[in-house]
Each structure stands twice: as structure tokens, then as C-alpha cells.
N, C-alpha and C. Protein backbone atom coordinates (compact mmCIF):
# COMPACT_ATOMS: atom_id res chain seq x y z
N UNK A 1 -21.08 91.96 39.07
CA UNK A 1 -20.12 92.86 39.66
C UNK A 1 -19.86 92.52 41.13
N UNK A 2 -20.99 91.84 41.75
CA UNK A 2 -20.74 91.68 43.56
C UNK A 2 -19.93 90.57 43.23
N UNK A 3 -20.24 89.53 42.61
CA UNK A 3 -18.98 88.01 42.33
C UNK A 3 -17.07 88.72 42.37
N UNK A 4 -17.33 89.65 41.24
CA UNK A 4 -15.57 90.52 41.37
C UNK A 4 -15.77 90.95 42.68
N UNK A 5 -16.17 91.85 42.68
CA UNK A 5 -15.47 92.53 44.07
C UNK A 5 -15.38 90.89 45.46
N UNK A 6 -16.41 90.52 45.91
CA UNK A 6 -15.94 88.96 46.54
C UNK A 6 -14.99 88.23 45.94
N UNK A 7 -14.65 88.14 45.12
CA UNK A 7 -13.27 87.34 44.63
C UNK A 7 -12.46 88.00 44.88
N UNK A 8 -12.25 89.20 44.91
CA UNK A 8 -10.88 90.25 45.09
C UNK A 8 -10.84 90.13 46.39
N UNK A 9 -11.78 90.67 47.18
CA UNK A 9 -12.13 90.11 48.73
C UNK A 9 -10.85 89.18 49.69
N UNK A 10 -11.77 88.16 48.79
CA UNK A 10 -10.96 86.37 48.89
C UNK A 10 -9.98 85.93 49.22
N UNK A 11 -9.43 86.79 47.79
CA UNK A 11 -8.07 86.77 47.39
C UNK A 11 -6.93 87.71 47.67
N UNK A 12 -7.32 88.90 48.38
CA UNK A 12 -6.46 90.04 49.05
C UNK A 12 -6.55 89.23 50.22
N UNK A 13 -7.70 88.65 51.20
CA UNK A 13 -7.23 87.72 52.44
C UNK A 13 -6.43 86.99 52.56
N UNK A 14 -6.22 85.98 51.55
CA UNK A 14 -5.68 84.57 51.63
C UNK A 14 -3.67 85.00 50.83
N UNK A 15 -3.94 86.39 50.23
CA UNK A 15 -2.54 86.65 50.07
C UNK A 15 -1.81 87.12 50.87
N UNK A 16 -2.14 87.63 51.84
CA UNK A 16 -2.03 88.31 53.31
C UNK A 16 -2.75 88.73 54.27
N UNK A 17 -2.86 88.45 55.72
CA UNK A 17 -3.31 89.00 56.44
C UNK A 17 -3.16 89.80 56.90
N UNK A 18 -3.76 91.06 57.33
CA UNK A 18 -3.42 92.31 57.73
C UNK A 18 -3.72 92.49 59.06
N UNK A 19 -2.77 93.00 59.93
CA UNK A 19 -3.64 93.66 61.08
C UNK A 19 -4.00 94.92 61.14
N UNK A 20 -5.04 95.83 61.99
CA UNK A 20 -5.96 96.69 62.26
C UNK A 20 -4.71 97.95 61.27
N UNK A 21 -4.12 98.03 61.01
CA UNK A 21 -3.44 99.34 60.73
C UNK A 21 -3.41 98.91 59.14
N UNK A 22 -3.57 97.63 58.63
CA UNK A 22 -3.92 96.92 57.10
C UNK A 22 -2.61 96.75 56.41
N UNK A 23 -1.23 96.67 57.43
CA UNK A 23 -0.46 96.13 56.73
C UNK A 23 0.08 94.94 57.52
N UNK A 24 0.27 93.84 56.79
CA UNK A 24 0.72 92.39 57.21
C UNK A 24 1.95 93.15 58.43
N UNK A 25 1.14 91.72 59.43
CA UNK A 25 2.16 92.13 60.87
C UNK A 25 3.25 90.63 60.89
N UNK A 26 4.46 91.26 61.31
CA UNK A 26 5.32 90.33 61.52
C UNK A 26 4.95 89.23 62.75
N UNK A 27 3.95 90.00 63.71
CA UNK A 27 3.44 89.30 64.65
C UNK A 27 2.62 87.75 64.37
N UNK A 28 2.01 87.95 63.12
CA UNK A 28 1.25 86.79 62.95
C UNK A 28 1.89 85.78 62.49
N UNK A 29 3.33 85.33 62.33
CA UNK A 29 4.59 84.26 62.35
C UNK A 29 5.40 84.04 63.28
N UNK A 30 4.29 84.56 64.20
CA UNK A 30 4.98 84.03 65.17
C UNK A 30 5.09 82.78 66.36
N UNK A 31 4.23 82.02 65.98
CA UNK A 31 4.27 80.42 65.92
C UNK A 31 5.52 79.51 65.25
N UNK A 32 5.96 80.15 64.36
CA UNK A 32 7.17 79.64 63.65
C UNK A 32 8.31 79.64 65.19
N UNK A 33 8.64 80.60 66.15
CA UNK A 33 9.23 80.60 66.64
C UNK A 33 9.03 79.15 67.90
N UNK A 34 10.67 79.09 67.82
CA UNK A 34 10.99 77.93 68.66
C UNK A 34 11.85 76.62 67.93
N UNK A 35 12.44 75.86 68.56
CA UNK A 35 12.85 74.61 68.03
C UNK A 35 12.95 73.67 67.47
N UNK A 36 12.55 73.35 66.21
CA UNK A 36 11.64 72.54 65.21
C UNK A 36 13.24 71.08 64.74
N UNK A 37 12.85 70.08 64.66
CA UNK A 37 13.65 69.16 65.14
C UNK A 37 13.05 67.84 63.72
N UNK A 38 13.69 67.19 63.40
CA UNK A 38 13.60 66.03 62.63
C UNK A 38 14.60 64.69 62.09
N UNK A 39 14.76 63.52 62.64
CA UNK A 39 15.44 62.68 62.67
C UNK A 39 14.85 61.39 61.22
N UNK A 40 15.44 60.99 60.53
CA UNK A 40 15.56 59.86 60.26
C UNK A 40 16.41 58.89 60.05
N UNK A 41 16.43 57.70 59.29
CA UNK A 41 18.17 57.32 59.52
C UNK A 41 19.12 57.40 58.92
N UNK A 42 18.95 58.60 58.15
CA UNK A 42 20.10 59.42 57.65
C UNK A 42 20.63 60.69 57.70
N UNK A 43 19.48 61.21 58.17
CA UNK A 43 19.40 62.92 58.13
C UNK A 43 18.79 63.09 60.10
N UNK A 44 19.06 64.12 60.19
CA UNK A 44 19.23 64.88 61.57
C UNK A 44 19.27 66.65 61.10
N UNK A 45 17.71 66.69 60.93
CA UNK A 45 17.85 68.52 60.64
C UNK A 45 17.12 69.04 61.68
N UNK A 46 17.81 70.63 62.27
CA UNK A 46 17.15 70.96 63.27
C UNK A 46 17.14 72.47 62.62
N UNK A 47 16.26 72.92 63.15
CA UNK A 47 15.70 74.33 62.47
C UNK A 47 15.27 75.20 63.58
N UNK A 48 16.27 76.43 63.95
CA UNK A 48 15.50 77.32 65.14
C UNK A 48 15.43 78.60 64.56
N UNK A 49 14.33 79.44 65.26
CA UNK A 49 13.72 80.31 65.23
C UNK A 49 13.32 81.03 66.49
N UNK A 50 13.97 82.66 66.15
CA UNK A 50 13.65 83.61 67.29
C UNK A 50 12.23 83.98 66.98
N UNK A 51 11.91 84.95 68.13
CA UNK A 51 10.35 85.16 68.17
C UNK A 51 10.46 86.99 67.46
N UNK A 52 9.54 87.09 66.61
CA UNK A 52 9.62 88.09 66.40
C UNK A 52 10.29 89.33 67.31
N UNK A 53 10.87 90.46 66.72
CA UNK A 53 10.88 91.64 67.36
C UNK A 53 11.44 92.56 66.55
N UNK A 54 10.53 93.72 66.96
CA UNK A 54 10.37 94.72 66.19
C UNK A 54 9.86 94.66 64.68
N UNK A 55 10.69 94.37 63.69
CA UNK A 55 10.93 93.93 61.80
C UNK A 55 11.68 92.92 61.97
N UNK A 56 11.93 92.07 62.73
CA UNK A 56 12.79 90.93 62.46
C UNK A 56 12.83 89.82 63.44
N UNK A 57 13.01 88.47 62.66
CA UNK A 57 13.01 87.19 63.01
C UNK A 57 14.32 86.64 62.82
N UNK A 58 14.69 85.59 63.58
CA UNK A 58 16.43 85.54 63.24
C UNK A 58 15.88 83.68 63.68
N UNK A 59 16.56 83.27 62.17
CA UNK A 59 16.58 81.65 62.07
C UNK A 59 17.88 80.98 61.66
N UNK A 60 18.07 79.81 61.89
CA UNK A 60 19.27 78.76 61.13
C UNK A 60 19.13 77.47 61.50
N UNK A 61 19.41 76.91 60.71
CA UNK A 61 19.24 75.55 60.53
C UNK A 61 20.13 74.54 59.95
N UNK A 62 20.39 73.18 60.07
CA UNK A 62 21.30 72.52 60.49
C UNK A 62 20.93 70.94 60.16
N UNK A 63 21.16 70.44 58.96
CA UNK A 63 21.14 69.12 59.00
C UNK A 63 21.93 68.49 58.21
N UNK A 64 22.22 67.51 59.40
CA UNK A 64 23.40 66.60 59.03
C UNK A 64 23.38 65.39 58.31
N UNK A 65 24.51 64.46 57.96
CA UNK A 65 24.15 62.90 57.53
C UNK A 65 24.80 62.45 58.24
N UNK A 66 24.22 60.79 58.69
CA UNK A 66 24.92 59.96 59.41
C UNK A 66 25.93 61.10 60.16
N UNK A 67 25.29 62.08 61.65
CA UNK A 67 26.35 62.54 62.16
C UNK A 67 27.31 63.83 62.14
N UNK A 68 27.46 63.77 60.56
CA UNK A 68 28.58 64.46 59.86
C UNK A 68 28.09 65.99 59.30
N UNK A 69 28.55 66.57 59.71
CA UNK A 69 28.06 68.57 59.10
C UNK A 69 28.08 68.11 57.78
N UNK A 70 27.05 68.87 57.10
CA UNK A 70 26.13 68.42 55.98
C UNK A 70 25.97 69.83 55.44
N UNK A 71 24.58 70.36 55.92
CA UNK A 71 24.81 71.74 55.19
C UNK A 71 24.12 72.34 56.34
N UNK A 72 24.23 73.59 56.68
CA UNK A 72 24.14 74.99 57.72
C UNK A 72 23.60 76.00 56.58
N UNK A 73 22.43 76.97 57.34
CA UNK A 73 21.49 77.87 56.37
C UNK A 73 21.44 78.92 57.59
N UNK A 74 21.87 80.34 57.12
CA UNK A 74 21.13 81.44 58.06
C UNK A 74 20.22 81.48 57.90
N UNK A 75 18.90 82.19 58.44
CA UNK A 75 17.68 82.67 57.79
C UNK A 75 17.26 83.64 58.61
N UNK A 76 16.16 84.97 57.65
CA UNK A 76 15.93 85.86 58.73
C UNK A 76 14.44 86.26 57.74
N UNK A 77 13.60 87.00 58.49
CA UNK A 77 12.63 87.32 58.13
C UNK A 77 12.36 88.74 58.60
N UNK A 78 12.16 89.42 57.33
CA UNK A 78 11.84 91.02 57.95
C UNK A 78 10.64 91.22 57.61
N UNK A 79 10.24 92.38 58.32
CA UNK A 79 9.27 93.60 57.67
C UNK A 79 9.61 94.46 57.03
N UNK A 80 9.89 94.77 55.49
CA UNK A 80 10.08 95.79 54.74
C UNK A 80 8.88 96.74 54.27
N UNK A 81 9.46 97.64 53.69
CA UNK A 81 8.23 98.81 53.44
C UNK A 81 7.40 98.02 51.88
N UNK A 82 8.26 97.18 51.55
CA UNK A 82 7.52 96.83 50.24
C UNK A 82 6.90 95.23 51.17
N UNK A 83 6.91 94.97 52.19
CA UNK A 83 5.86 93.88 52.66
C UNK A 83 7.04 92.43 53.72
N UNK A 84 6.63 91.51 54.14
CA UNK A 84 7.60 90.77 54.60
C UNK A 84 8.05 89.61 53.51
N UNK A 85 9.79 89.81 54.01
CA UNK A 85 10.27 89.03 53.11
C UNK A 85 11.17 87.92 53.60
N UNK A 86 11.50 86.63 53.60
CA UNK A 86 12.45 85.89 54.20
C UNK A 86 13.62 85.74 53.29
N UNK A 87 14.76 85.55 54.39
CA UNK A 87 16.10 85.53 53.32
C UNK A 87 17.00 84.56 53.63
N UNK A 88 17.10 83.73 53.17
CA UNK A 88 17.95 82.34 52.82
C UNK A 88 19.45 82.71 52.78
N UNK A 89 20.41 82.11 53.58
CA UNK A 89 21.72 82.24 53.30
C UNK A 89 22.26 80.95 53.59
N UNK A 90 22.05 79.77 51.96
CA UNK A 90 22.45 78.66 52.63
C UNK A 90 24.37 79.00 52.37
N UNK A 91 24.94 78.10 53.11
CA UNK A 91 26.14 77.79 53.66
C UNK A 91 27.04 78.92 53.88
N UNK A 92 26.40 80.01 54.38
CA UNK A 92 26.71 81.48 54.76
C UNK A 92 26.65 82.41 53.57
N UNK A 93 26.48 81.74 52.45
CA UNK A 93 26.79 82.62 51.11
C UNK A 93 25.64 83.94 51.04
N UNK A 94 25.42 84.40 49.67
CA UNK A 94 24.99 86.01 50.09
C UNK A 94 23.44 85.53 49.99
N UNK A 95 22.71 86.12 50.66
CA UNK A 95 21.43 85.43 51.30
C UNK A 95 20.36 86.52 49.99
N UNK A 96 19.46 85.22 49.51
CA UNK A 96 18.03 85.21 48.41
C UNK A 96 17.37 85.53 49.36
N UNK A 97 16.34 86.83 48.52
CA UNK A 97 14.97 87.00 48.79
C UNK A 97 14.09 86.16 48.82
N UNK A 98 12.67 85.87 49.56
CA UNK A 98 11.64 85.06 49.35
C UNK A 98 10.54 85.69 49.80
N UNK A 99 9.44 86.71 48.90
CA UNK A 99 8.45 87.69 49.48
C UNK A 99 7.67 86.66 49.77
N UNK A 100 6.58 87.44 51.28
CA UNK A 100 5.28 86.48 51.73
C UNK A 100 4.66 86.56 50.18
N UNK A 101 3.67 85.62 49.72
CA UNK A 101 3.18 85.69 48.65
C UNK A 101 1.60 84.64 49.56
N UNK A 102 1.74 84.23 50.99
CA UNK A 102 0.15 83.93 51.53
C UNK A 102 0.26 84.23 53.05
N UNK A 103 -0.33 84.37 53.65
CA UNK A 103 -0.43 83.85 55.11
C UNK A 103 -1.70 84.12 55.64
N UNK A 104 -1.67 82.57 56.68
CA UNK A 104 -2.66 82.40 57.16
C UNK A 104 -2.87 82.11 59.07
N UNK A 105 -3.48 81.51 59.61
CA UNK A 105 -3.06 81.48 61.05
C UNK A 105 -1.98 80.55 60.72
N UNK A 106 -2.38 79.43 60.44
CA UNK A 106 -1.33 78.56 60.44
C UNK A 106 -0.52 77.47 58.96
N UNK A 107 -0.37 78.76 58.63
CA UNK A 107 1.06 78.56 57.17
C UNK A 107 1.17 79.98 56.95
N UNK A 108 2.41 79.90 55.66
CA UNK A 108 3.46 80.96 55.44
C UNK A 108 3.78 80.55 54.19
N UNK A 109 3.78 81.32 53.21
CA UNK A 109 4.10 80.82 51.81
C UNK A 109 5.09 81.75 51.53
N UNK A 110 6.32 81.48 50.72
CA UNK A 110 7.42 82.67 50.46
C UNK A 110 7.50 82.76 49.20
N UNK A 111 7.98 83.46 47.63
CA UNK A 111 7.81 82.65 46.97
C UNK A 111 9.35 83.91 46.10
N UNK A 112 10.34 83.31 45.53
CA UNK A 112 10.98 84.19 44.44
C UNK A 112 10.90 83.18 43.20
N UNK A 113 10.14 83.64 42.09
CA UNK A 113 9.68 82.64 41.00
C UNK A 113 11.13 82.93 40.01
N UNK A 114 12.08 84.01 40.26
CA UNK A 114 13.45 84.37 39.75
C UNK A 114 14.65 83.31 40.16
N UNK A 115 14.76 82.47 40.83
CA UNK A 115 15.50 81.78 41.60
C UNK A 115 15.77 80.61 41.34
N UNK A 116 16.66 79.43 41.20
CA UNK A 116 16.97 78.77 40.27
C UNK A 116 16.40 77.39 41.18
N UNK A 117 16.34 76.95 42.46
CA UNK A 117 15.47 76.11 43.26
C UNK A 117 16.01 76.74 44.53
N UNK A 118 15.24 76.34 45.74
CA UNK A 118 13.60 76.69 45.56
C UNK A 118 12.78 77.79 45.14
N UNK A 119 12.01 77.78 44.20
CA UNK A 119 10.93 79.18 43.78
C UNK A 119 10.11 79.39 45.29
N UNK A 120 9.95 78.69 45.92
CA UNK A 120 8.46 78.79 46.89
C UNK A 120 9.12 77.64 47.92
N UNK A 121 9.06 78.30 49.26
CA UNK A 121 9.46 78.12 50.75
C UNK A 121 8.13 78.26 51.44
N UNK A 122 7.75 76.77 51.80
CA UNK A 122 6.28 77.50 52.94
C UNK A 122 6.14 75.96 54.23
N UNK A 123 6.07 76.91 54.88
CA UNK A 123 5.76 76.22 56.88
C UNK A 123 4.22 75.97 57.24
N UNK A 124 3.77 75.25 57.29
CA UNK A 124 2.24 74.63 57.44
C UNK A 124 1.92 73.91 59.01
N UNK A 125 1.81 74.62 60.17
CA UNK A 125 1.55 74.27 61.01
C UNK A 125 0.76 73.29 61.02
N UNK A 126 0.73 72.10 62.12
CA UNK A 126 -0.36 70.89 61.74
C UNK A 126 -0.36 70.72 63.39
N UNK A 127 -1.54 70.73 64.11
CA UNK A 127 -1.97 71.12 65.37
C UNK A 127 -0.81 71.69 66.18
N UNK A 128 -0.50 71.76 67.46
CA UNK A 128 0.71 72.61 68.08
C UNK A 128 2.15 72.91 67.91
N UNK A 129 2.30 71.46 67.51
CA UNK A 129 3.82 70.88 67.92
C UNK A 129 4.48 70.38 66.44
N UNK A 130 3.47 70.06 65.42
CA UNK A 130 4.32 70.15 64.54
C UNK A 130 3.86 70.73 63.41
N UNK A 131 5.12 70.89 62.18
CA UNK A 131 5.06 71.93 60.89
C UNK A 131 5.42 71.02 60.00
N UNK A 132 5.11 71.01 58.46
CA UNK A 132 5.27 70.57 57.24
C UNK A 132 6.04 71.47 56.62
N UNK A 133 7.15 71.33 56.12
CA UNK A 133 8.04 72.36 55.63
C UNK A 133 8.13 71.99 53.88
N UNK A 134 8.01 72.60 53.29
CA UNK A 134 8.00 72.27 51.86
C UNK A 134 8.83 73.54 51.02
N UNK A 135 9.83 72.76 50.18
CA UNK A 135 10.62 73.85 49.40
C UNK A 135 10.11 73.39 48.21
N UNK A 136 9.89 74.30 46.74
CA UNK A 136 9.37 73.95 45.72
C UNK A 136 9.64 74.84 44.90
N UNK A 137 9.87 73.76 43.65
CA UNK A 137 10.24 74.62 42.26
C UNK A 137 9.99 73.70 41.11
N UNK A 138 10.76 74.34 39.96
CA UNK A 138 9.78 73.76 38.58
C UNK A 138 10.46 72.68 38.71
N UNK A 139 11.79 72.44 39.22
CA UNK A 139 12.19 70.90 39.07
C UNK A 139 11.70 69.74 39.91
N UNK A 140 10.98 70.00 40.67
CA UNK A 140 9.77 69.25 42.26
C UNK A 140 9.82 69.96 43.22
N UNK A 141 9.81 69.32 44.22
CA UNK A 141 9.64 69.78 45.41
C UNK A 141 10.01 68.69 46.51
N UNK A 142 10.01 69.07 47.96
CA UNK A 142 10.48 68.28 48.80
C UNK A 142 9.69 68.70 50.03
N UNK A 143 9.27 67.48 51.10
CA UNK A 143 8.45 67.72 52.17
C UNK A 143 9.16 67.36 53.74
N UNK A 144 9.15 68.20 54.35
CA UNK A 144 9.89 67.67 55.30
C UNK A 144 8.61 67.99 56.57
N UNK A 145 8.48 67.08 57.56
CA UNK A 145 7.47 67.03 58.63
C UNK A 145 8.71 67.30 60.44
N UNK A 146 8.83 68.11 60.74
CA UNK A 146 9.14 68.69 61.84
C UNK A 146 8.65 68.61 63.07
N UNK A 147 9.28 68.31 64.23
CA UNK A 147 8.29 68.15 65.43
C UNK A 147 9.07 69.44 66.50
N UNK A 148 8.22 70.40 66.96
CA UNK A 148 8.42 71.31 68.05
C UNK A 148 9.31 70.44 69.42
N UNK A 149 10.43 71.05 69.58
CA UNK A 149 10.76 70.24 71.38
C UNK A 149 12.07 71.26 71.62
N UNK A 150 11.76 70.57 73.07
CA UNK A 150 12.81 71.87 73.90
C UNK A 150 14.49 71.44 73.39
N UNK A 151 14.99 72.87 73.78
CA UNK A 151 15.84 73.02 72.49
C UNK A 151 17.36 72.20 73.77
N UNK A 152 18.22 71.50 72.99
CA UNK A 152 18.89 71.09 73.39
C UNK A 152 20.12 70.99 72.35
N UNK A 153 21.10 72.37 73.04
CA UNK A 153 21.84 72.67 72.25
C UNK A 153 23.68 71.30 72.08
């Protein structure tokens, strides 16, 4: 019986973190905020992010080919009464749910398993400056590695 209850333990941690009042704080994503940037020699995606306030985070992102507008994504992240949820509006269209489904100091797992790609959106901090961004669903998945820098609009 002590093995269940420590597994439940475990596993209520690692599905969310709570702060002192025991409901997941919007505060603890907030490392996500700031300028997140990635070049190769085809693609040019840049991804910004406000800093929390109050129930809400305000993101969009932007990557191009060779140059050329490619595709543009709103994104926003709330605190709802049923828990935090991020919401996708690629090319302005009407913006998908994605509930936290982990968080930790440093990652963020989103996940709508209803959704036709991506099921699961998650940001994996990797020491200060940069994040592993991974979108995933039953048809694969895709990894993108991001570097933090001052924003130059």
C-alpha cells in the first residue's frame, strides 16, 4: 500500500507542479519568456514570448524559407479554472487547445490527443540560453533546438 500511495506521489509531481496554494502557477513558465531564435539554410524561425501576467502569456512566431513569409502562429497561454492551457493559432485561424499535461523547472509538456497533428507541444530548457522545442503526434514528430538572444525586431 506505501508503493501506491508513492507512485501517486510521483506522478501528481511530475504532472504538475503546484505552488503553496496547490494549484499549478503560471509563474513557473516563466523562463519560456523572451526571444528564442533559429537559423539554418533554409528556415529562419523566431519565436517570442511575453512574461507572464496575471492568467496570461502572449506568444508568436515566425518562420520563414529562403527569406520569404512562410508560416506566422499566434500563441497564448492561460490559467484556466480547469488548469493551464496553451492555444495555437497557426496562420491566424481559430486557435486549438493544448492542456499542461507535465511541468517541471525546466520543460512544459502540452498535450490535445483530439487533434489531428500536433497531439503534444513541449519546450525543454537545456542550460540558460537554449530550448528544444518538439511538436508530436501519431504521424512523428519534429525537433527544433532554439537559442535565447536579444530581440531584434
Amino acid at each position: 500500500m506505501k508503493w501506491i500511495l508513492l507512485f501517486n506521489l510521483i506522478v501528481s509531481y511530475n504532472i504538475a507542479r503546484t505552488d503553496s496554494t496547490g494549484t499549478t502557477s503560471l509563474a513557473d513558465l516563466s523562463w519560456l519568456a523572451g526571444y528564442w531564435f533559429a537559423q539554418d539554410s533554409l528556415h529562419t524561425t523566431e519565436e517570442i514570448w511575453l512574461a507572464p501576467h496575471d492568467s496570461i502569456m502572449l506568444g508568436m512566431n515566425r518562420t520563414t524559407i529562403n527569406n520569404n513569409r512562410a508560416f506566422f502562429e499566434y500563441l497564448r497561454i492561460e490559467q484556466e479554472n480547469e488548469g493551464i492551457i496553451y492555444y495555437a493559432s497557426p496562420s491566424g485561424k481559430k486557435p486549438v487547445a493544448f492542456h499542461l499535461t507535465y511541468l517541471s523547472p525546466t520543460k512544459i509538456v502540452f498535450e490535445n490527443p483530439n487533434h489531428d497533428f500536433p497531439q503534444q507541444i513541449s519546450y525543454e530548457l537545456i542550460g540558460d540560453q537554449n530550448v528544444l522545442v518538439t511538436i508530436a503526434g501519431t504521424t512523428g514528430s519534429k525537433k527544433m533546438y532554439w537559442q535565447k538572444t536579444d530581440f531584434n525586431p
